[in-house]
PDB file of N, CA and C in Angstrom:
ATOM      1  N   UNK A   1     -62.523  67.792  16.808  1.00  0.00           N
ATOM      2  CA  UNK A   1     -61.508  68.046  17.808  1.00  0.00           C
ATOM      3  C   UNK A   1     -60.581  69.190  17.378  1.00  0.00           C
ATOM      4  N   UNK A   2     -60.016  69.279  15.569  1.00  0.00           N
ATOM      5  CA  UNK A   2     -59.407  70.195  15.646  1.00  0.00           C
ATOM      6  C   UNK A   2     -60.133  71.584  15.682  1.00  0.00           C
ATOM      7  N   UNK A   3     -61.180  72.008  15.383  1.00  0.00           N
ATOM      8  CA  UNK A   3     -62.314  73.439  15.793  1.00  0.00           C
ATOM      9  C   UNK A   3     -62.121  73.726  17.757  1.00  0.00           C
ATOM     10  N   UNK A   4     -62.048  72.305  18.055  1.00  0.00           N
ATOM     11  CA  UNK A   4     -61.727  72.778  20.254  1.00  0.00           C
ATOM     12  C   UNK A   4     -60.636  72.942  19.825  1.00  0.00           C
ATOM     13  N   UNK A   5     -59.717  72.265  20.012  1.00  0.00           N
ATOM     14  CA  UNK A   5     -58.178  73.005  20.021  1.00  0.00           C
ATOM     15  C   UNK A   5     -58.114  74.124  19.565  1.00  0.00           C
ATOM     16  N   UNK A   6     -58.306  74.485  18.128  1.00  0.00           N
ATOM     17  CA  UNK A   6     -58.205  76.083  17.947  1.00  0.00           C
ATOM     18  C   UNK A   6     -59.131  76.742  18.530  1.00  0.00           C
ATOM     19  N   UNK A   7     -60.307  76.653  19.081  1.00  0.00           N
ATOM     20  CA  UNK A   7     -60.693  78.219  19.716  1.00  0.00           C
ATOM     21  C   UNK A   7     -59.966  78.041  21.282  1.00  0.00           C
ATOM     22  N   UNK A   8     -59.827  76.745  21.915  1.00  0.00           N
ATOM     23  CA  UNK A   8     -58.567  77.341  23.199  1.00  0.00           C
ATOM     24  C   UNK A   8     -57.275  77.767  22.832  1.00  0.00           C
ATOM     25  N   UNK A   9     -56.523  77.844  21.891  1.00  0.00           N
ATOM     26  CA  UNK A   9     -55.479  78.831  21.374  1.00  0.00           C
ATOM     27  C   UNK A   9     -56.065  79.612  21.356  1.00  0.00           C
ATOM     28  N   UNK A  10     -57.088  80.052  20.606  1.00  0.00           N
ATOM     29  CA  UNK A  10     -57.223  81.882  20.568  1.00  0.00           C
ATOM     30  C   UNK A  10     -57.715  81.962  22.306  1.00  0.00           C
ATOM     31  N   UNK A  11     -58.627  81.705  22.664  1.00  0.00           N
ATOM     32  CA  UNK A  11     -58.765  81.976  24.100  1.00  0.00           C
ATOM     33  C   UNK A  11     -58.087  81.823  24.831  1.00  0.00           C
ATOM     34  N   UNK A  12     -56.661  81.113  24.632  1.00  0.00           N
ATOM     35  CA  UNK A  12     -55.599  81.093  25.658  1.00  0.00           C
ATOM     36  C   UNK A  12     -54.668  82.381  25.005  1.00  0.00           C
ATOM     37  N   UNK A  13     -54.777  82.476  23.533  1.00  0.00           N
ATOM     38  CA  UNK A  13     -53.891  83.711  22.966  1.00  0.00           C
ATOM     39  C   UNK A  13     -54.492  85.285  23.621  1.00  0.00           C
ATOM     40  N   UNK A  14     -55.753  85.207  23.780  1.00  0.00           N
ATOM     41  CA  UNK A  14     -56.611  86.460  24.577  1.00  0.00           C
ATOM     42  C   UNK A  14     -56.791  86.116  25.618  1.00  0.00           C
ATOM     43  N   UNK A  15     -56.686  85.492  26.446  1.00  0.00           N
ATOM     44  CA  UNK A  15     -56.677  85.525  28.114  1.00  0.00           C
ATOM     45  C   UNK A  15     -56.440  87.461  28.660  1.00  0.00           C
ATOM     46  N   UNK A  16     -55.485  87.833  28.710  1.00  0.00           N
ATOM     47  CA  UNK A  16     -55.296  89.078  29.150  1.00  0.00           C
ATOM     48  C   UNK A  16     -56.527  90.319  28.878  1.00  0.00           C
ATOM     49  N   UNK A  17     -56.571  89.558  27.330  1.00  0.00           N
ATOM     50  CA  UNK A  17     -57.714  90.512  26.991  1.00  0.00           C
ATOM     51  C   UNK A  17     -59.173  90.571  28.090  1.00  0.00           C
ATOM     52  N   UNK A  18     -59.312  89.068  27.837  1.00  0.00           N
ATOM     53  CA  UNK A  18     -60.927  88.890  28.784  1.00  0.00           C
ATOM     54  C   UNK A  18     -60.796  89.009  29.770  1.00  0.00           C
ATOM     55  N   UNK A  19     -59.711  88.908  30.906  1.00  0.00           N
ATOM     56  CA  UNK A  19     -59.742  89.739  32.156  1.00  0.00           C
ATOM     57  C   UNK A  19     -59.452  90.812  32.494  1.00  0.00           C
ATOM     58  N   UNK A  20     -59.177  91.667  31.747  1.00  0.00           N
ATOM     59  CA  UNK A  20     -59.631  93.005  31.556  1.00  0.00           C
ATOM     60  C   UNK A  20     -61.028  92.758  31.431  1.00  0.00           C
ATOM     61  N   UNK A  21     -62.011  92.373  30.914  1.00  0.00           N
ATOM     62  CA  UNK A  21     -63.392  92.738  30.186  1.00  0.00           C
ATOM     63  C   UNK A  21     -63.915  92.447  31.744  1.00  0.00           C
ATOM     64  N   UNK A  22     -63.936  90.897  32.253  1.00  0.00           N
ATOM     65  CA  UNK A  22     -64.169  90.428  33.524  1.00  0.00           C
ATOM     66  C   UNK A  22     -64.131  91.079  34.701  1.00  0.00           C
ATOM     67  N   UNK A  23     -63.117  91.764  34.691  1.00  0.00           N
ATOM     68  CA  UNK A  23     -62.716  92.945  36.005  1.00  0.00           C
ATOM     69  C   UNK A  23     -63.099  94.334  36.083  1.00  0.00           C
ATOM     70  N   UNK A  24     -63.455  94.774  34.639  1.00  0.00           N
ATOM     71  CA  UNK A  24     -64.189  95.619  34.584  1.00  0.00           C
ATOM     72  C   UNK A  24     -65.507  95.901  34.742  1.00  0.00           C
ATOM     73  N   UNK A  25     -65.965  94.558  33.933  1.00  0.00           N
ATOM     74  CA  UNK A  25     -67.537  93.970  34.357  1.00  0.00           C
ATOM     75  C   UNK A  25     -67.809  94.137  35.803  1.00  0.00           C
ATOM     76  N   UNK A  26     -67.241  93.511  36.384  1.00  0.00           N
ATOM     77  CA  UNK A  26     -67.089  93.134  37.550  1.00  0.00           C
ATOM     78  C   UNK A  26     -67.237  94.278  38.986  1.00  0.00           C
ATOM     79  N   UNK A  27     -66.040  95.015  38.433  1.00  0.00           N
ATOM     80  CA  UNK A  27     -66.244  96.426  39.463  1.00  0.00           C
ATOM     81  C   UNK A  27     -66.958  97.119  38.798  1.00  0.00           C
ATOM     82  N   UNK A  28     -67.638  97.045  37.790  1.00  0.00           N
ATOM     83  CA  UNK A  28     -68.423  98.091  37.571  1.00  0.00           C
ATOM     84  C   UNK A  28     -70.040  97.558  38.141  1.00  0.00           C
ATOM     85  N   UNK A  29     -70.362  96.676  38.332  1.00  0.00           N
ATOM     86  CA  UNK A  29     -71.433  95.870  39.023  1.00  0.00           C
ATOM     87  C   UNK A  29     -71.263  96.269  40.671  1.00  0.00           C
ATOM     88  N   UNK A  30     -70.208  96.021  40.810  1.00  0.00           N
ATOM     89  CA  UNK A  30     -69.956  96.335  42.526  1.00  0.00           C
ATOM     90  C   UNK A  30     -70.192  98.017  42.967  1.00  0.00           C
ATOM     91  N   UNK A  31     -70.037  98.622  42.096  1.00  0.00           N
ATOM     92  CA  UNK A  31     -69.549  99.693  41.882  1.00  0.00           C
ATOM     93  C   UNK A  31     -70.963 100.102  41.865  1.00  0.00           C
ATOM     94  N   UNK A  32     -71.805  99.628  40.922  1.00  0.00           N
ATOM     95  CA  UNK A  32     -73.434 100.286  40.799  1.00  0.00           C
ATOM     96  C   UNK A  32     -73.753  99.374  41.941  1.00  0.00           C
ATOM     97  N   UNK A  33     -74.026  98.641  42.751  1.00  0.00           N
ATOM     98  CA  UNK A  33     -74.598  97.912  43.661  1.00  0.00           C
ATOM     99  C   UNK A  33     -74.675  98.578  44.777  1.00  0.00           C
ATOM    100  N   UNK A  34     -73.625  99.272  45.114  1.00  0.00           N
ATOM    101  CA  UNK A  34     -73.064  99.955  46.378  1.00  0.00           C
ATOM    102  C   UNK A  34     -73.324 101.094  46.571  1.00  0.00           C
ATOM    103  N   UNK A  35     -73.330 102.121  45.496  1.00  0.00           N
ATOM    104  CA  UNK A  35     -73.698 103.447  44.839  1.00  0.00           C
ATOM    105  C   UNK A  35     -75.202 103.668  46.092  1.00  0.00           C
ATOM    106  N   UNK A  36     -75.096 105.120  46.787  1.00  0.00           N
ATOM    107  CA  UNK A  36     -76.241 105.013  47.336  1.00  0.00           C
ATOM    108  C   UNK A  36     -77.451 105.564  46.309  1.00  0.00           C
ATOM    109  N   UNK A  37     -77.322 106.397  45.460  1.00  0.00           N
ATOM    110  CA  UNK A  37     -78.478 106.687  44.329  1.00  0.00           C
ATOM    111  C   UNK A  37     -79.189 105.528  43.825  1.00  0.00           C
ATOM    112  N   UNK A  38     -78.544 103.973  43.537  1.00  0.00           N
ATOM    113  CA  UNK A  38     -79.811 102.946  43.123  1.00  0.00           C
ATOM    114  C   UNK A  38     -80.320 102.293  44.849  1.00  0.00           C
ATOM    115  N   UNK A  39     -80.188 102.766  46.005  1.00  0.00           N
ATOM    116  CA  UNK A  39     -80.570 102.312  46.723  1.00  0.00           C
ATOM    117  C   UNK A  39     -82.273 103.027  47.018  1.00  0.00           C
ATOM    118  N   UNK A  40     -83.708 102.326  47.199  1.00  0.00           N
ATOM    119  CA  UNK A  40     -84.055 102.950  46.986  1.00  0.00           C
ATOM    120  C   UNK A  40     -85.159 102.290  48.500  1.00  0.00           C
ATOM    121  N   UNK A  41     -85.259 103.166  49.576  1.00  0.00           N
ATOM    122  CA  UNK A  41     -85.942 102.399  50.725  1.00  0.00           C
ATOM    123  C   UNK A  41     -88.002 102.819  50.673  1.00  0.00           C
ATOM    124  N   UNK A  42     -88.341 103.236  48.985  1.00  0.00           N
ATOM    125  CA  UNK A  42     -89.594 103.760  49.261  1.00  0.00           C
ATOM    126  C   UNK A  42     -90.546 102.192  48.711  1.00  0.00           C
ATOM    127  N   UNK A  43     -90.454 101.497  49.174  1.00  0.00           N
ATOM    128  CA  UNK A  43     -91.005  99.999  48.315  1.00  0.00           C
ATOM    129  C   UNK A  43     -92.286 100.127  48.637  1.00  0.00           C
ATOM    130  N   UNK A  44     -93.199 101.002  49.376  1.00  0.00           N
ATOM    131  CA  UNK A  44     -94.631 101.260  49.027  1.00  0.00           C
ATOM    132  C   UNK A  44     -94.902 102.069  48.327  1.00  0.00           C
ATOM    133  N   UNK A  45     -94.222 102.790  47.382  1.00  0.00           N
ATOM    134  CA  UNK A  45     -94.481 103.173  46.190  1.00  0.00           C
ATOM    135  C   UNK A  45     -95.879 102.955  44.855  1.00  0.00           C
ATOM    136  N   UNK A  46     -95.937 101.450  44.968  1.00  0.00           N
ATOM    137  CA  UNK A  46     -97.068 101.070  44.148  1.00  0.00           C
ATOM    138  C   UNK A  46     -98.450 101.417  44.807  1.00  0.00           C
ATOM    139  N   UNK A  47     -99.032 101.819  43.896  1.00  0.00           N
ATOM    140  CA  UNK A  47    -100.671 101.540  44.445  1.00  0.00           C
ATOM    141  C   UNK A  47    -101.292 100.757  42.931  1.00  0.00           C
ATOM    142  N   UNK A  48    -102.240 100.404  43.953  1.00  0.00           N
ATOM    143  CA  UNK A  48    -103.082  99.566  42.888  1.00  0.00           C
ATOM    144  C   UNK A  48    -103.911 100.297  42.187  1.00  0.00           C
ATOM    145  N   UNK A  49    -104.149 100.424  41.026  1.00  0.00           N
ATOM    146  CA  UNK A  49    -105.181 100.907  40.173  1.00  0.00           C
ATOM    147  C   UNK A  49    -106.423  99.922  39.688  1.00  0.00           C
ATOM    148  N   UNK A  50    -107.930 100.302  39.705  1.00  0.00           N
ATOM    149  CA  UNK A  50    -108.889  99.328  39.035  1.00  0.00           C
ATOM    150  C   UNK A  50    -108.903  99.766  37.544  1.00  0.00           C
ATOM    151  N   UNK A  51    -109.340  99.246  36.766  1.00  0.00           N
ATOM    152  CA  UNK A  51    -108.802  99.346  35.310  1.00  0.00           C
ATOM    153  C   UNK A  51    -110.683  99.345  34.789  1.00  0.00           C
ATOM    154  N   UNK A  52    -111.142 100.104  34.038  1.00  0.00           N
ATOM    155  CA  UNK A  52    -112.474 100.227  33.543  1.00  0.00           C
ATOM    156  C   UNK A  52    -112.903  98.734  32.742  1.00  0.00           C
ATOM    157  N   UNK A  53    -113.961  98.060  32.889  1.00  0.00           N
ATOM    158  CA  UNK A  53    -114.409  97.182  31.997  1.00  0.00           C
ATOM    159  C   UNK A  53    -115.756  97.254  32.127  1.00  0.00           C
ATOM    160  N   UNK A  54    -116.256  96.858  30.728  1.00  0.00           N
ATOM    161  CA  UNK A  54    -117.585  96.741  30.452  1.00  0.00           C
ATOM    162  C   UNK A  54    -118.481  95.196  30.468  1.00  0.00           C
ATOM    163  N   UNK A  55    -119.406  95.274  31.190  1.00  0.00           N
ATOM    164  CA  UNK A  55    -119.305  93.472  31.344  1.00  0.00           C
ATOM    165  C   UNK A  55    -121.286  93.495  31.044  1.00  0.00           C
ATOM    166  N   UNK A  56    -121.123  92.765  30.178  1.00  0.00           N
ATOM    167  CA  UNK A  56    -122.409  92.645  29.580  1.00  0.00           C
ATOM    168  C   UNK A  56    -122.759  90.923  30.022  1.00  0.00           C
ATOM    169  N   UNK A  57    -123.772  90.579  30.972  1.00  0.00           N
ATOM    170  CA  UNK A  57    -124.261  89.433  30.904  1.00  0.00           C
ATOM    171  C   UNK A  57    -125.420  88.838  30.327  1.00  0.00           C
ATOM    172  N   UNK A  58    -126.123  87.952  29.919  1.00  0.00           N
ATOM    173  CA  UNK A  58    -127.207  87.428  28.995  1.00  0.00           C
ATOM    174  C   UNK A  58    -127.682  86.701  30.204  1.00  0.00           C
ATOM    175  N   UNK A  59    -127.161  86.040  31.564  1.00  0.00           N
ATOM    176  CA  UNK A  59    -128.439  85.419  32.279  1.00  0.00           C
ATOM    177  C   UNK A  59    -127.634  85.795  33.463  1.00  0.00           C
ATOM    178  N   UNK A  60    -128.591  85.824  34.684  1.00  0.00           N
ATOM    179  CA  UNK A  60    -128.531  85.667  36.062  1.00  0.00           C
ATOM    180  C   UNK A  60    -128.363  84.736  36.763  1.00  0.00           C
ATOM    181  N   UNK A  61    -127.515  84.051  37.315  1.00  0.00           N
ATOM    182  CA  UNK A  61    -127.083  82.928  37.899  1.00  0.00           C
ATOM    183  C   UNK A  61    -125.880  82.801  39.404  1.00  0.00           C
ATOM    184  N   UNK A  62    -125.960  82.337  40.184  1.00  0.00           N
ATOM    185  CA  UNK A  62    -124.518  82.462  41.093  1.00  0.00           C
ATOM    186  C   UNK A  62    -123.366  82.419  40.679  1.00  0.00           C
ATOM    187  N   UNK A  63    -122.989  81.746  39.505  1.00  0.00           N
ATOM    188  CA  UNK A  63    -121.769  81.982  38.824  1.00  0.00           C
ATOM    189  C   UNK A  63    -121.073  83.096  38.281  1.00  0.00           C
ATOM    190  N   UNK A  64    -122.071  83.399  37.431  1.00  0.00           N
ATOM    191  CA  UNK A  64    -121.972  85.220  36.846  1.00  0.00           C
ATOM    192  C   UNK A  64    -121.830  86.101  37.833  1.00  0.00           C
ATOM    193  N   UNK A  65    -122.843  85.912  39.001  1.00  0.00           N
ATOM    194  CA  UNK A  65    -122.772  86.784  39.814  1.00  0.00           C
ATOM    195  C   UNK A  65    -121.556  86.709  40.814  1.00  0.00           C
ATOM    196  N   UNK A  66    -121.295  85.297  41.016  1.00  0.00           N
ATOM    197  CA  UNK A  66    -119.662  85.546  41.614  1.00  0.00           C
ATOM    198  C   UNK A  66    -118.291  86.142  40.831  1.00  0.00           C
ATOM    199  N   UNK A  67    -118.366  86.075  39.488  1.00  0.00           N
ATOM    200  CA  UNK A  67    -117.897  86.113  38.285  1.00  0.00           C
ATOM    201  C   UNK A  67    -117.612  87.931  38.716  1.00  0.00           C
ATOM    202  N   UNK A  68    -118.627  88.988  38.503  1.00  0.00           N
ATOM    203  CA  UNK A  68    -118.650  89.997  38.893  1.00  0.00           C
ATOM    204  C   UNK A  68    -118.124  90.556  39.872  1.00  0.00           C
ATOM    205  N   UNK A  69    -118.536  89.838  40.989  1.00  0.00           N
ATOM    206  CA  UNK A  69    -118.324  90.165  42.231  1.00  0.00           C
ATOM    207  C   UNK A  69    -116.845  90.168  42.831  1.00  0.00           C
ATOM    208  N   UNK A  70    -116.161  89.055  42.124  1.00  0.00           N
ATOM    209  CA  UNK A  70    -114.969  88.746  42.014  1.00  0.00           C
ATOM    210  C   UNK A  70    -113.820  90.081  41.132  1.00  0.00           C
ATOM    211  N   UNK A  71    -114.648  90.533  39.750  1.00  0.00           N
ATOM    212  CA  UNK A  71    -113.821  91.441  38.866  1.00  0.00           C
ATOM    213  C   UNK A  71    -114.078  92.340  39.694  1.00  0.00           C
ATOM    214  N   UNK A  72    -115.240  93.093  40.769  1.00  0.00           N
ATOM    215  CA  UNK A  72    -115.486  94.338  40.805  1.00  0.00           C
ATOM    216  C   UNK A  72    -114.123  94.505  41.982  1.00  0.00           C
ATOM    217  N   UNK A  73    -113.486  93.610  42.506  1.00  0.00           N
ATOM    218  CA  UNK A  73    -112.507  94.363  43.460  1.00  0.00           C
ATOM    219  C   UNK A  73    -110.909  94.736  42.690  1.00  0.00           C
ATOM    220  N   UNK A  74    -110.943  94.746  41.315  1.00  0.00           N
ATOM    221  CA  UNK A  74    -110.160  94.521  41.311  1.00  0.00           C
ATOM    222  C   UNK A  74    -110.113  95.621  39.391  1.00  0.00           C
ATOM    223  N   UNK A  75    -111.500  95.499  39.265  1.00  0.00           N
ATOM    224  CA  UNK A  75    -112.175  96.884  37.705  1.00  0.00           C
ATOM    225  C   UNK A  75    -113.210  97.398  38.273  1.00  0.00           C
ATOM    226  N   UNK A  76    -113.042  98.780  37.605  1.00  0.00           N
ATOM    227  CA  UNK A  76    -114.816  99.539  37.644  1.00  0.00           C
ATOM    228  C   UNK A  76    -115.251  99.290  36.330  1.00  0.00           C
ATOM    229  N   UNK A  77    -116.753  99.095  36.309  1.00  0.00           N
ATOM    230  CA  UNK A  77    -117.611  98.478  35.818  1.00  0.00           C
ATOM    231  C   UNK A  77    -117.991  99.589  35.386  1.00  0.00           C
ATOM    232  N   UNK A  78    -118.193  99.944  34.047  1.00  0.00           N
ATOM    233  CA  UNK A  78    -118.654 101.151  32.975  1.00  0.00           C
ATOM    234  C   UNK A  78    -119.945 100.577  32.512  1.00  0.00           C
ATOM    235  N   UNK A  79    -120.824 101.701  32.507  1.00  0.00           N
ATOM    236  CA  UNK A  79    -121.932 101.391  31.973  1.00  0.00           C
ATOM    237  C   UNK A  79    -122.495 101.889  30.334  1.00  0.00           C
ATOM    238  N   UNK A  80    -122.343 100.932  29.562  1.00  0.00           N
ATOM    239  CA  UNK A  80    -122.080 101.510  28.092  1.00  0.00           C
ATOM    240  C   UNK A  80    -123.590 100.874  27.183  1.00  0.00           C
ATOM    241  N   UNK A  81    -124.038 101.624  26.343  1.00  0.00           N
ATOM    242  CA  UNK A  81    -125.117 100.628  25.666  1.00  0.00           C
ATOM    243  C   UNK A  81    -124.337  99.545  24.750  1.00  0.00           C
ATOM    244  N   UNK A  82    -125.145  98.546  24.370  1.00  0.00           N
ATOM    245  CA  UNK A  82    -124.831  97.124  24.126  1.00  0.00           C
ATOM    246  C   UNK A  82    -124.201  98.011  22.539  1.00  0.00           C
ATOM    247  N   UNK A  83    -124.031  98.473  21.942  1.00  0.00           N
ATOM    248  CA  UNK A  83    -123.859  98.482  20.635  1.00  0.00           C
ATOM    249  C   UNK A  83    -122.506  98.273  20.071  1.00  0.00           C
ATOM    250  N   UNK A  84    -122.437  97.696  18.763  1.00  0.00           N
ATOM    251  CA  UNK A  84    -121.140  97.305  18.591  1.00  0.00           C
ATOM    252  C   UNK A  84    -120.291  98.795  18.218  1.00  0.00           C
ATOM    253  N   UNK A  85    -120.853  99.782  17.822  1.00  0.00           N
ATOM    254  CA  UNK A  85    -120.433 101.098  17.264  1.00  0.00           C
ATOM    255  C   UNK A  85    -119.581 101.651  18.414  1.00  0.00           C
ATOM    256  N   UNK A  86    -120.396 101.489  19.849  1.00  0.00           N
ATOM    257  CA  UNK A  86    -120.290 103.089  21.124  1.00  0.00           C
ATOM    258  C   UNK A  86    -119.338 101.560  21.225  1.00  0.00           C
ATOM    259  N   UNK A  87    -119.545 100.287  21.717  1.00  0.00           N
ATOM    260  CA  UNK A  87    -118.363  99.150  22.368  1.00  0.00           C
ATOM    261  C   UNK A  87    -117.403  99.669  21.568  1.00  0.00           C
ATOM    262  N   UNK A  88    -116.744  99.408  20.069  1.00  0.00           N
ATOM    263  CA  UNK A  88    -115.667  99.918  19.872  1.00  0.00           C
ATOM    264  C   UNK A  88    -115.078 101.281  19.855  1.00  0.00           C
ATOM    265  N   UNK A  89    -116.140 102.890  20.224  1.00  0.00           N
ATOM    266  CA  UNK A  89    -115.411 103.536  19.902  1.00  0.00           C
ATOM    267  C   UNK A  89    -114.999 103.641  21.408  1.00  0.00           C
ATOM    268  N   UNK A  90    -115.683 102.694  22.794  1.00  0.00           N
ATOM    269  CA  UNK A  90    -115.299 103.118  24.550  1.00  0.00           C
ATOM    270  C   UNK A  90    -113.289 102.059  24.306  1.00  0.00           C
ATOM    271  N   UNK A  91    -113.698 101.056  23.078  1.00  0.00           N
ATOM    272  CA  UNK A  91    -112.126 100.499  23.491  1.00  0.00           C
ATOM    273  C   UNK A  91    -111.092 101.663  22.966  1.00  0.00           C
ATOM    274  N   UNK A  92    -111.720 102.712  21.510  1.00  0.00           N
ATOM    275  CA  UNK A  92    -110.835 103.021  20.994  1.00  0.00           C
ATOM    276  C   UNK A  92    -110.203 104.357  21.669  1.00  0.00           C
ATOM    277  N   UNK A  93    -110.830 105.026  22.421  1.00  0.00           N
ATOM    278  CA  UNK A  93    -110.719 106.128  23.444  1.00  0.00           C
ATOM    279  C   UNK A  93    -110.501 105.402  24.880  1.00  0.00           C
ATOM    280  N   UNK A  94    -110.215 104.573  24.930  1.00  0.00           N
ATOM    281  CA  UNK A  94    -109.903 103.783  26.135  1.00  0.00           C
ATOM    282  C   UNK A  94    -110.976 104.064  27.536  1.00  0.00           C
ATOM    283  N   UNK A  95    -111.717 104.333  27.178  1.00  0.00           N
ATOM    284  CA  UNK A  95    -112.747 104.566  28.414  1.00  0.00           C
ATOM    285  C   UNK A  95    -112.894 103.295  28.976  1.00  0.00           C
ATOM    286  N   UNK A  96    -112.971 102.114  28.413  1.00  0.00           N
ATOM    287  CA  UNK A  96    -113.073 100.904  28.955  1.00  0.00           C
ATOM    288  C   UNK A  96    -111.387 100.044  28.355  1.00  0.00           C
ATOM    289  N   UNK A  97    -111.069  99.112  29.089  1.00  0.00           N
ATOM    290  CA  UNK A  97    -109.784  98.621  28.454  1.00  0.00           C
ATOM    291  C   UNK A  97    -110.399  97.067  27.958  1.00  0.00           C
ATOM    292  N   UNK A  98    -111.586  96.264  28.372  1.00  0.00           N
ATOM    293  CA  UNK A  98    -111.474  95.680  27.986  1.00  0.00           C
ATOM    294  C   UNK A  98    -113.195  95.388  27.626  1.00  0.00           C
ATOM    295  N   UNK A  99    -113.959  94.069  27.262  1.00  0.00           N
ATOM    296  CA  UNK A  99    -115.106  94.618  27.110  1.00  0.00           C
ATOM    297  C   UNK A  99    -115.535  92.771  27.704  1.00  0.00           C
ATOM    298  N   UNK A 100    -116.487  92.026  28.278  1.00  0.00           N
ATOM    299  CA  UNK A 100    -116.360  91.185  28.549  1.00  0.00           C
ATOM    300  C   UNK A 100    -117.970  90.653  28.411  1.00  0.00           C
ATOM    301  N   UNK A 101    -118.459  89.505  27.987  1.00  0.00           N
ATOM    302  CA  UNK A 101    -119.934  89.292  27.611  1.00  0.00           C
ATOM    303  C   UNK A 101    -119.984  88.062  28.147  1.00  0.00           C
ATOM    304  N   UNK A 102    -120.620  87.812  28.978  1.00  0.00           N
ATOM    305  CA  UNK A 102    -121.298  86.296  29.116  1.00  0.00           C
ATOM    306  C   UNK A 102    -122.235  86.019  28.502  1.00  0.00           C
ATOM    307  N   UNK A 103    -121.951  84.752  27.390  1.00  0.00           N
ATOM    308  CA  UNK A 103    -123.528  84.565  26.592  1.00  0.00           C
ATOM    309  C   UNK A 103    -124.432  83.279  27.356  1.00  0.00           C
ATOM    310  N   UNK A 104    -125.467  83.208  26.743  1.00  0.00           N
ATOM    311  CA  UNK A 104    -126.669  82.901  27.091  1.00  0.00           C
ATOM    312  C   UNK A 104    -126.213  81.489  27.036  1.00  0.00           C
ATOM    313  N   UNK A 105    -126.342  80.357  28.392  1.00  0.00           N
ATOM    314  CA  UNK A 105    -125.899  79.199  28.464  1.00  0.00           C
ATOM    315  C   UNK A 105    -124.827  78.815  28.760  1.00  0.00           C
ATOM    316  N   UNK A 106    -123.793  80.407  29.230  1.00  0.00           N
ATOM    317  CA  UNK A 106    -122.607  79.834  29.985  1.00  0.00           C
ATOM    318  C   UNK A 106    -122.524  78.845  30.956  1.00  0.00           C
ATOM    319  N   UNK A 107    -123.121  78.926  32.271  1.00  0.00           N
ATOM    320  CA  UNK A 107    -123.025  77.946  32.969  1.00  0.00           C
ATOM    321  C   UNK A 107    -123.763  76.891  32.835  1.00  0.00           C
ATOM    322  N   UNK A 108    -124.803  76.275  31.908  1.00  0.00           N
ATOM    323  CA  UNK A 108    -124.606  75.057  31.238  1.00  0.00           C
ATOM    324  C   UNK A 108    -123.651  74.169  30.989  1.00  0.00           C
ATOM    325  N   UNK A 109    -122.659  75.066  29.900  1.00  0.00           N
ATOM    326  CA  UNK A 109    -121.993  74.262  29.645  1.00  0.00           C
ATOM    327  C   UNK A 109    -120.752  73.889  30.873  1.00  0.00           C
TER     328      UNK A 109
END
C-alpha cells in the first residue's frame, strides 16, 4: 500500500506535466487525421502478383491434381530439373520463391 500511495503523489505532483503530454498527443493525432496529404482516395492501388514455384509431384491422383490446380491461380509454375544443385541455386537467385514436392504415397496417408 505504501509503493500506491507514493506513485499517486508523484502523479498527482506531475499532473500538469502529463496534460501537457496528453494534449499534445492529442492534437497532434487530430491534427495528422485531418491533414489532407494522409488522405488517400486511390484504394485500388494493389494488384495481385503470382509468385514463381516449383512443384515436383511423384504420383497422379485427383488430389495432387486439385492441389495444383488450386496453387496455379494464385503461382506460376517454373519448370526446373529435379536436381538438388539447379533447386537450390533457382531458390538462391530467386527464380522460384518456394520449391514444393509431393512424395510418393501422399494421398494414402
Amino acid at each position: 500500500m505504501q509503493v500506491f500511495k507514493l506513485c499517486m503523489k508523484i502523479i498527482k505532483k506531475n499532473i500538469p506535466v502529463l496534460l501537457i503530454y496528453v494534449v499534445v498527443f492529442i492534437s497532434f493525432s487530430i491534427i495528422m487525421t485531418f491533414s489532407p496529404g494522409t488522405r488517400k482516395d486511390d484504394t485500388d492501388t494493389f494488384n495481385v502478383s503470382k509468385t514463381n514455384i516449383a512443384f515436383f509431384s511423384s504420383e497422379n491422383t485427383p488430389l495432387v491434381n486439385g492441389l495444383k490446380e488450386e496453387l496455379s491461380k494464385i503461382a506460376d509454375f517454373k519448370d526446373l530439373p529435379d536436381e538438388r544443385k539447379e533447386l537450390q541455386d533457382a531458390l538462391y537467385f530467386r527464380k522460384v520463391s518456394c520449391i514444393i514436392r509431393v512424395p510418393e504415397g501422399f494421398t494414402e496417408n
